[in-house]
C-alpha atoms as a PDB file:
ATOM      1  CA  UNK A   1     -11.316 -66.696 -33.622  1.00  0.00           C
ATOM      2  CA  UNK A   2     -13.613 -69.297 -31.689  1.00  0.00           C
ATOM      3  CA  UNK A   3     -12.114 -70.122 -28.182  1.00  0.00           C
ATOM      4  CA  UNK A   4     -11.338 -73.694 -30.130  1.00  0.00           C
ATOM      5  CA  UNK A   5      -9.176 -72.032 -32.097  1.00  0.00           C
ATOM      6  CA  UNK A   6      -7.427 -69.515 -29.413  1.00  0.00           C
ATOM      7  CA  UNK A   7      -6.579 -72.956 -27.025  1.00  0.00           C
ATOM      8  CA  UNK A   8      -5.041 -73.499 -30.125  1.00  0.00           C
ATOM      9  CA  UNK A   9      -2.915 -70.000 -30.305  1.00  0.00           C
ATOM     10  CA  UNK A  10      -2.705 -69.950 -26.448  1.00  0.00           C
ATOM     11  CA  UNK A  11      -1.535 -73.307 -25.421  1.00  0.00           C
ATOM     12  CA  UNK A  12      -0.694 -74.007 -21.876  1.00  0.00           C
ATOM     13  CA  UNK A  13       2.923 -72.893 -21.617  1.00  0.00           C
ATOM     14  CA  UNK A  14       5.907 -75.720 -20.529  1.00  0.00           C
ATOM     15  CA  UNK A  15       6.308 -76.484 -16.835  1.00  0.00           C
ATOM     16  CA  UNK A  16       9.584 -74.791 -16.639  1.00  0.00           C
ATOM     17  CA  UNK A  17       8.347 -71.431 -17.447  1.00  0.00           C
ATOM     18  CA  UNK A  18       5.586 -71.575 -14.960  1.00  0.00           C
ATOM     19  CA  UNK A  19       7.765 -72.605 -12.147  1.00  0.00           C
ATOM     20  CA  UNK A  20       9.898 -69.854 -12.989  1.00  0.00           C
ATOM     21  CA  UNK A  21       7.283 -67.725 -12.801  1.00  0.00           C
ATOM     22  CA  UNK A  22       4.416 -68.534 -10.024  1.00  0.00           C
ATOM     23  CA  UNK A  23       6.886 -66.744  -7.254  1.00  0.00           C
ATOM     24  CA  UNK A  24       6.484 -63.624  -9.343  1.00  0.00           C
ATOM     25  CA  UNK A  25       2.785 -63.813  -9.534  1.00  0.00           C
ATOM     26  CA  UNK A  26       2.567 -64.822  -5.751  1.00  0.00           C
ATOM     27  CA  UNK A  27       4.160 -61.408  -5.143  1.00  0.00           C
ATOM     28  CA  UNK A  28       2.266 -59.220  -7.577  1.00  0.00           C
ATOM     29  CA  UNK A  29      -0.842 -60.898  -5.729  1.00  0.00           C
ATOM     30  CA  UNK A  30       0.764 -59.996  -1.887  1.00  0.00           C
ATOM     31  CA  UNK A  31       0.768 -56.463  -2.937  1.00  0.00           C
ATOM     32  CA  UNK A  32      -3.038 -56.105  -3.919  1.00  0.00           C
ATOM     33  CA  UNK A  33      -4.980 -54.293  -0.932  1.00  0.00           C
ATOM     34  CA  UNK A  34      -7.967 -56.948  -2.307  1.00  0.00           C
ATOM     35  CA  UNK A  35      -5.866 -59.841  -1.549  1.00  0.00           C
ATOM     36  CA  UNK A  36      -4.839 -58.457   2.073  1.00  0.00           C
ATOM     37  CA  UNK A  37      -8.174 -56.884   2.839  1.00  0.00           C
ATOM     38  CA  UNK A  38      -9.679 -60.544   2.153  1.00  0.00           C
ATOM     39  CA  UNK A  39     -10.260 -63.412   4.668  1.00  0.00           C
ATOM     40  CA  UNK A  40     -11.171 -66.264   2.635  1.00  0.00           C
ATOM     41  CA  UNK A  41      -9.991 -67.074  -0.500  1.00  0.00           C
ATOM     42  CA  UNK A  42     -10.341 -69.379  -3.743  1.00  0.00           C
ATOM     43  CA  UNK A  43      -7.451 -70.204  -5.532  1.00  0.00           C
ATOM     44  CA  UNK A  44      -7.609 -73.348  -8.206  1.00  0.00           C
ATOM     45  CA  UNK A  45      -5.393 -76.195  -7.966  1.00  0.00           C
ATOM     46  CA  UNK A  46      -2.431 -74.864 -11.058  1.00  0.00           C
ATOM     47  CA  UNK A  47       0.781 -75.503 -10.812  1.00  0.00           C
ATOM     48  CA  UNK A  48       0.813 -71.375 -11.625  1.00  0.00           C
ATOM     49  CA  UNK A  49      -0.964 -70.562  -7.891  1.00  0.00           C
ATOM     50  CA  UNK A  50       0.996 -72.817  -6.164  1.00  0.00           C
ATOM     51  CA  UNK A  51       3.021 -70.636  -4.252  1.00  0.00           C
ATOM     52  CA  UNK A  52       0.362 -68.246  -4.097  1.00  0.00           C
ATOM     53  CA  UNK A  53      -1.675 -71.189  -2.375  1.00  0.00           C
ATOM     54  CA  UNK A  54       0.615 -71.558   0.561  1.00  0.00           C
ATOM     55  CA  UNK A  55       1.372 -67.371   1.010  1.00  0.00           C
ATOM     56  CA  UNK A  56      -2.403 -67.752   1.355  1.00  0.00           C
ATOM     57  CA  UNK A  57      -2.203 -69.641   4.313  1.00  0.00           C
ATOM     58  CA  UNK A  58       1.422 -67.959   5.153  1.00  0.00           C
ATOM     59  CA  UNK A  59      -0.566 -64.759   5.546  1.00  0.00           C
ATOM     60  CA  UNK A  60      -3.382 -66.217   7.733  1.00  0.00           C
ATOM     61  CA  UNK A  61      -6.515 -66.543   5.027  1.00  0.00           C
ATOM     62  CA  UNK A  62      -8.460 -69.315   4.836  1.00  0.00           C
ATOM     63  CA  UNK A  63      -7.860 -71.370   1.232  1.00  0.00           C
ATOM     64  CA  UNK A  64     -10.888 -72.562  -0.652  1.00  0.00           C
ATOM     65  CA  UNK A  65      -9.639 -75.014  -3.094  1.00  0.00           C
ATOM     66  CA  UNK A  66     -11.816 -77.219  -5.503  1.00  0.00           C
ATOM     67  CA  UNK A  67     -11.343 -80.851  -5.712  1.00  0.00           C
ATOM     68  CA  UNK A  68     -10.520 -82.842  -8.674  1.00  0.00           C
ATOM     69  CA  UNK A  69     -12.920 -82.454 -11.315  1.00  0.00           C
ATOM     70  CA  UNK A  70     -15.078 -80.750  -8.615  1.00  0.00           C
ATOM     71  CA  UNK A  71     -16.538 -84.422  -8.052  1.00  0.00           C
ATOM     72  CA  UNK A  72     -16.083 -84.230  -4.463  1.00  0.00           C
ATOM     73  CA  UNK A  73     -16.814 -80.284  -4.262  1.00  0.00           C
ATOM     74  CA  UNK A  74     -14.988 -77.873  -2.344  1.00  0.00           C
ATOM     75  CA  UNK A  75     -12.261 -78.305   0.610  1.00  0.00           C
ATOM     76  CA  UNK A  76     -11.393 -75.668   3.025  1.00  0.00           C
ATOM     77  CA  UNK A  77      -7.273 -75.248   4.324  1.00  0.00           C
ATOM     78  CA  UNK A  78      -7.225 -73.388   7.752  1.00  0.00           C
ATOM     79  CA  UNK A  79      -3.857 -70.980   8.450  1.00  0.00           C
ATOM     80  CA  UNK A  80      -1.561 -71.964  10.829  1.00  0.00           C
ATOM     81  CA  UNK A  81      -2.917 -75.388  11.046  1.00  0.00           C
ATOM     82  CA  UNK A  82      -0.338 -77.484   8.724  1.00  0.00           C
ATOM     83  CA  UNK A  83       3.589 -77.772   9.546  1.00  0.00           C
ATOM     84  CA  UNK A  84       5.759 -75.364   7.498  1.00  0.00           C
ATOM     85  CA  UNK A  85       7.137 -77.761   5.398  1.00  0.00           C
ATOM     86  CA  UNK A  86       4.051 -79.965   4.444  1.00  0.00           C
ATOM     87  CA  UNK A  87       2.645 -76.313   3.080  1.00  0.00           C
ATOM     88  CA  UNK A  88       3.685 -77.179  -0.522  1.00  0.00           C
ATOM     89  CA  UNK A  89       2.046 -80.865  -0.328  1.00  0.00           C
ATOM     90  CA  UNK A  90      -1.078 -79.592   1.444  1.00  0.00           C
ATOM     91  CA  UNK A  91      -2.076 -77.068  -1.549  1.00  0.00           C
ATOM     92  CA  UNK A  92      -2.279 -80.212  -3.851  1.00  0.00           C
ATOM     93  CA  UNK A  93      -5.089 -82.413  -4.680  1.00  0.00           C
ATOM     94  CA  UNK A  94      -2.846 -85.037  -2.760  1.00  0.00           C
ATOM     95  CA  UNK A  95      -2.949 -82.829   0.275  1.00  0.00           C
ATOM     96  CA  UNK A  96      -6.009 -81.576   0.468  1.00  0.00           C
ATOM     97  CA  UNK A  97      -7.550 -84.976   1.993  1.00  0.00           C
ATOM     98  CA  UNK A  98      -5.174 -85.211   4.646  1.00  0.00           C
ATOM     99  CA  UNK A  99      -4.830 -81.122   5.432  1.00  0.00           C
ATOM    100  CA  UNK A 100      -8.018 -79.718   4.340  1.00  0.00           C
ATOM    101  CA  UNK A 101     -11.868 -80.218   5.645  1.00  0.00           C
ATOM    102  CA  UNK A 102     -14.299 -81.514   3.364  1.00  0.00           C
ATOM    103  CA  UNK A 103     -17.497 -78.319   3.080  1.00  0.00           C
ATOM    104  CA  UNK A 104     -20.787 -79.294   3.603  1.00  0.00           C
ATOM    105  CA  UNK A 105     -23.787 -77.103   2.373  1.00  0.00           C
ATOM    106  CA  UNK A 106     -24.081 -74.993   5.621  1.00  0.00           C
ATOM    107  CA  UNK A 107     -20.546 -74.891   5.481  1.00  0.00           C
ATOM    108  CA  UNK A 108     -20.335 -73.141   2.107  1.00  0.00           C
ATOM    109  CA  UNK A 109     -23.183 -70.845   3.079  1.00  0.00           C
ATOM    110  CA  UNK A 110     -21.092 -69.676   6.187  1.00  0.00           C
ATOM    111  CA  UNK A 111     -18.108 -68.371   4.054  1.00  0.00           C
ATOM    112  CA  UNK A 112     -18.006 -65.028   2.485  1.00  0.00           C
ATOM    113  CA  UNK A 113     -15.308 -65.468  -0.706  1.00  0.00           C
ATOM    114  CA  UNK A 114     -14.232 -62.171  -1.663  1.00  0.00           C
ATOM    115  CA  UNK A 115     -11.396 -63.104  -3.754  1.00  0.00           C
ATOM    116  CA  UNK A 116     -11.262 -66.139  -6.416  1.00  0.00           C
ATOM    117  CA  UNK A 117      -8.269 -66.425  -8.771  1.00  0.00           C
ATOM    118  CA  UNK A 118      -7.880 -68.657 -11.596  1.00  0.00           C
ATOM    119  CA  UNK A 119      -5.371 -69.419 -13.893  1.00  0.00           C
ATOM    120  CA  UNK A 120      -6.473 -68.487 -17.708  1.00  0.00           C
ATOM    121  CA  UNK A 121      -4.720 -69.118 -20.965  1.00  0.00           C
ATOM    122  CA  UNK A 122      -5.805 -65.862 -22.078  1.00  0.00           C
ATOM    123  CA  UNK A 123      -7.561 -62.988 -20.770  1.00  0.00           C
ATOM    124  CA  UNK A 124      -8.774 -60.142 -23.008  1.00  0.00           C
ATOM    125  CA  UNK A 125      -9.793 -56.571 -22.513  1.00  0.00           C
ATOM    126  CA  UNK A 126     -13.155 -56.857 -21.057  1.00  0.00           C
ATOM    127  CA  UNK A 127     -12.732 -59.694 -18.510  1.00  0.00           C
ATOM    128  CA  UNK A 128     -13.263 -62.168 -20.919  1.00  0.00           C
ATOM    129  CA  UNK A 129     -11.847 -65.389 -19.567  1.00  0.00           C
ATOM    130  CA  UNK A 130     -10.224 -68.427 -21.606  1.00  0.00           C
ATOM    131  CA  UNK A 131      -9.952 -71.556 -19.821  1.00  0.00           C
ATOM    132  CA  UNK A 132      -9.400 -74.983 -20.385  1.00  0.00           C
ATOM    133  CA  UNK A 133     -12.350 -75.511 -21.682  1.00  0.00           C
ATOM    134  CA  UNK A 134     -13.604 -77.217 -18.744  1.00  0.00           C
ATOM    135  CA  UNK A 135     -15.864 -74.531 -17.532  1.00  0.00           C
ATOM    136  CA  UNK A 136     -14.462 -75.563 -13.682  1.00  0.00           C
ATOM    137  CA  UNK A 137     -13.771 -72.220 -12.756  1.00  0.00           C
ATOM    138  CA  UNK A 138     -17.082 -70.570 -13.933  1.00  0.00           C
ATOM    139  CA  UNK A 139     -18.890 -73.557 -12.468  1.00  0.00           C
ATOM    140  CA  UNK A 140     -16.871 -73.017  -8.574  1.00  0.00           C
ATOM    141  CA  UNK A 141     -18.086 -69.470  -8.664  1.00  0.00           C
ATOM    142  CA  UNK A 142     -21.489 -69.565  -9.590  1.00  0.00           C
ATOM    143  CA  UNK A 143     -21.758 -72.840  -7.457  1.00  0.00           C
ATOM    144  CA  UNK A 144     -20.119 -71.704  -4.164  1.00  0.00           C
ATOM    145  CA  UNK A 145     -22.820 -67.884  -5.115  1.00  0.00           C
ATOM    146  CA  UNK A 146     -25.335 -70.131  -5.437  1.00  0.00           C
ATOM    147  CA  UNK A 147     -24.807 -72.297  -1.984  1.00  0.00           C
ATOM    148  CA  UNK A 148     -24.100 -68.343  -0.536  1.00  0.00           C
ATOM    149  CA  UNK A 149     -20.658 -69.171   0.371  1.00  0.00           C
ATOM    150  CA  UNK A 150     -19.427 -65.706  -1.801  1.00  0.00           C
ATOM    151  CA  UNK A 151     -19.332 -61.678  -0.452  1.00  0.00           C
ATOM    152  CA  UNK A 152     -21.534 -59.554  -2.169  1.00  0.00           C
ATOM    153  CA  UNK A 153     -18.742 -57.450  -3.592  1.00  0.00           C
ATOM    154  CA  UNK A 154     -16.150 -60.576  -4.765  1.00  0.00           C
ATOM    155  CA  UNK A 155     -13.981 -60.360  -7.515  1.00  0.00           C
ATOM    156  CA  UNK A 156     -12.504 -62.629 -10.195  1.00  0.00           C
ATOM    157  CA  UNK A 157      -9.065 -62.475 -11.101  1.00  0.00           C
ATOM    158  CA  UNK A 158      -7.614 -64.222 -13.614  1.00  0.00           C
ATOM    159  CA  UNK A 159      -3.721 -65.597 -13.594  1.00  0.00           C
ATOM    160  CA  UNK A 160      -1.475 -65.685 -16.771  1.00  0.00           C
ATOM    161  CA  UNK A 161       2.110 -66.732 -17.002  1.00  0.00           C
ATOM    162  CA  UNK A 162       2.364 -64.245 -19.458  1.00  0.00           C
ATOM    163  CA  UNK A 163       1.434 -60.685 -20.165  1.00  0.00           C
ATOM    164  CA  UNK A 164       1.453 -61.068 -24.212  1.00  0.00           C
ATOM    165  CA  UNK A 165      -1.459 -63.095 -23.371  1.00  0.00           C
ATOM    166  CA  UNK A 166      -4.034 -60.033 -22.763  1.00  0.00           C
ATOM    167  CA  UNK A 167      -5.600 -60.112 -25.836  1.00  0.00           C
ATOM    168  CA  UNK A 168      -8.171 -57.976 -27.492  1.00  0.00           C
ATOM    169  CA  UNK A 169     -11.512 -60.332 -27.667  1.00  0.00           C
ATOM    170  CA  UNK A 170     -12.292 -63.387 -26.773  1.00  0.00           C
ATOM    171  CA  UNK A 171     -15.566 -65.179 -27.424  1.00  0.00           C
ATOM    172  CA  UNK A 172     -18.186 -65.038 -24.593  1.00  0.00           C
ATOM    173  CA  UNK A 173     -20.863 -67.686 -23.701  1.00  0.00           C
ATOM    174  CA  UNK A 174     -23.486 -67.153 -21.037  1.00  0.00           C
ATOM    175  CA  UNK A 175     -22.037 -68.564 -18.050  1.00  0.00           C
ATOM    176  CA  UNK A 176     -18.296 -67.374 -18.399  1.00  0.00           C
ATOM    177  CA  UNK A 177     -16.809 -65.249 -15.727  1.00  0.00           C
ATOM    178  CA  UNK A 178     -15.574 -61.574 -15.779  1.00  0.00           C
ATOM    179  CA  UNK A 179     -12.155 -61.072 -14.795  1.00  0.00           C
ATOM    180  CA  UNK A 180     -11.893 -57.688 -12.864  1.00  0.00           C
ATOM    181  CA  UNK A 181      -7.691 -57.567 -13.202  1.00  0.00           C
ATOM    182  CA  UNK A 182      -5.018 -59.888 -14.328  1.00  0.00           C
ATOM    183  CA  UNK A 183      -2.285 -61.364 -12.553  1.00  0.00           C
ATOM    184  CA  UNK A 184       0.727 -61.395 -14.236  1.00  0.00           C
ATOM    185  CA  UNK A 185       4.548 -61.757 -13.434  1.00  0.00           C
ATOM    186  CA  UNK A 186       4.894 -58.090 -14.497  1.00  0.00           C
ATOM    187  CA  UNK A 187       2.405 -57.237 -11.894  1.00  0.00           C
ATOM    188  CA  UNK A 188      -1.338 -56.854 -11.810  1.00  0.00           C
ATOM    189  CA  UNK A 189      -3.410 -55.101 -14.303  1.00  0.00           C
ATOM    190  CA  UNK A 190      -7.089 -53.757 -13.857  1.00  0.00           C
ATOM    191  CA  UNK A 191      -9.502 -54.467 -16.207  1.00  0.00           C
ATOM    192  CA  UNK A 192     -12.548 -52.615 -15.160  1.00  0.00           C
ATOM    193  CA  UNK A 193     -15.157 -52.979 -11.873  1.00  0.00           C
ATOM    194  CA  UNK A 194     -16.802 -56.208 -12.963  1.00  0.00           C
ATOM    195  CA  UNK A 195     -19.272 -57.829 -10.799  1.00  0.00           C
ATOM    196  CA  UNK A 196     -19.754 -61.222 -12.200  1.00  0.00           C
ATOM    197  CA  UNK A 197     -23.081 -62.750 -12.320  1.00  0.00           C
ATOM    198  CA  UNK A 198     -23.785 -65.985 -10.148  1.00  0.00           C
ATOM    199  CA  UNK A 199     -26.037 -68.157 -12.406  1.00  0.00           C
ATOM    200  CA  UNK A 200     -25.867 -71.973 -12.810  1.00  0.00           C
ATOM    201  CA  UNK A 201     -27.515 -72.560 -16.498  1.00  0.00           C
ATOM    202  CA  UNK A 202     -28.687 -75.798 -16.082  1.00  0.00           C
ATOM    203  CA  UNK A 203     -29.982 -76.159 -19.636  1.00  0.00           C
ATOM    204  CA  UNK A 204     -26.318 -76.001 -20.709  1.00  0.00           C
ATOM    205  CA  UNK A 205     -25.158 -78.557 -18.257  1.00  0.00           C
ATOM    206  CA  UNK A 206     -25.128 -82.625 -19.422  1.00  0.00           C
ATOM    207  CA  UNK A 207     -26.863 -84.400 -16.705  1.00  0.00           C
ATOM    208  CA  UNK A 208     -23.915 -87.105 -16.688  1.00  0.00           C
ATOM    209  CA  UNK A 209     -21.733 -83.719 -14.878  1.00  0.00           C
ATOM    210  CA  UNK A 210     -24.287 -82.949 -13.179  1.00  0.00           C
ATOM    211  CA  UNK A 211     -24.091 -85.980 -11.091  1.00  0.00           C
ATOM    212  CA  UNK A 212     -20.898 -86.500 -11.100  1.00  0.00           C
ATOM    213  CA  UNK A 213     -20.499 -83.227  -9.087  1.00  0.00           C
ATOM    214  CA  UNK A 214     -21.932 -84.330  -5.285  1.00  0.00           C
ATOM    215  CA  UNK A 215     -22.563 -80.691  -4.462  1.00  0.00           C
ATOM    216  CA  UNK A 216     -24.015 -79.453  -7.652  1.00  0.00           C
ATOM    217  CA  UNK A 217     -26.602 -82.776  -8.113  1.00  0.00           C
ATOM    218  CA  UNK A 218     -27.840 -81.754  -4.415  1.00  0.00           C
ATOM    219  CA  UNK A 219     -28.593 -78.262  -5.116  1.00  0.00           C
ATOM    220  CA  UNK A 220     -30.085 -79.631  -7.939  1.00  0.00           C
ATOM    221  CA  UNK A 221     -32.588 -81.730  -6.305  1.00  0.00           C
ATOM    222  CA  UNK A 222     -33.233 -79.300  -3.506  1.00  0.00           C
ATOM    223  CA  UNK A 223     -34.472 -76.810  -6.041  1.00  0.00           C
END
């Protein structure tokens, strides 16, 4: 099947079954010794993560978060710097103006992301990684490794609200991310010790995105 075709098979599931679900996946993520050895964090903006957004900050690592469309670039969220109950609002694209801090280019080189976790329709046996067909999480991390904000031994993981949806193959193209586990409400299962590649193919990328994304046109014309 082309990826087409499995957005087709793998549709994003209804609301009420990811709410039901993201406090089970914040949990299974607590309990990784990645996720408490790490300091600084990237979690996407899904209403899957949510709650695993604000343990994030609940457990004293700093929050990377994208911003919409990655127009803007990336936003940092501090622990222990936002009320208690703002936490849920702050972890949202609404919040992040008013709780997180904009990140410059010697900002992003300063951070050392060991852990980025993205929500996937599907994820199948060898890492591969089905999104939304966006490309925004394979663009964050090979973005943020180019501008040296990631650690040298990072991982991806990738978030499903379902474990039926590790599936044997899915198509690959150049710039996708490897998964090294999968989150899942049942708990967290290891793929293999991926080390994904940090690569920005500009040939693949319309120059219309590339300007629309502030920190990607930069590094663009810096290079």
């Amino acid at each position: 099947m082309t990826k087409k075709e499995l957005r087709i098979a793998c549709p994003q599931q209804a609301e009420d079954r990811i709410i039901a679900v993201q406090g089970k996946l914040a949990e299974n993520l607590r309990r990784s010794p990645d996720y408490r050895q790490c300091r600084q964090i990237f979690l996407d903006p899904s209403l899957l993560l949510r709650q695993a957004r604000v343990n994030a900050l609940i457990d004293g690592k700093e929050l990377i978060m994208p911003a919409a469309g990655l127009n803007d670039g990336f936003y940092l969220l501090k622990p222990f710097r936002i009320p208690f109950k703002e936490l849920v609002s702050a972890v949202t694209y609404k919040g992040l103006a008013r709780h997180g801090r904009k990140l410059g280019a010697a900002d992003i080189a300063s951070l050392a992301i060991s852990l980025f976790v993205g929500e996937a329709l599907a994820v199948d046996r060898r890492g591969g990684h089905l999104g939304d067909g966006r490309g925004f999480l394979d663009l964050a991390v090979a973005l943020l490794g180019k501008m040296g904000g990631v650690a040298a031994n990072f991982q991806v993981i990738g978030a499903l609200g379902d474990s039926d949806r590790i599936i044997e193959e899915i198509p690959g193209d150049r710039w996708d991310v490897t998964c090294a586990k999968v989150l899942t409400p049942e708990g967290l299962v290891e793929l293999g010790d991926f080390s994904p590649a940090v690569e920005i193919f500009w040939d693949e990328l319309p120059i219309e995105k590339i300007k629309r994304i502030s920190p990607l046109w930069k590094l663009r014309e810096n290079n």
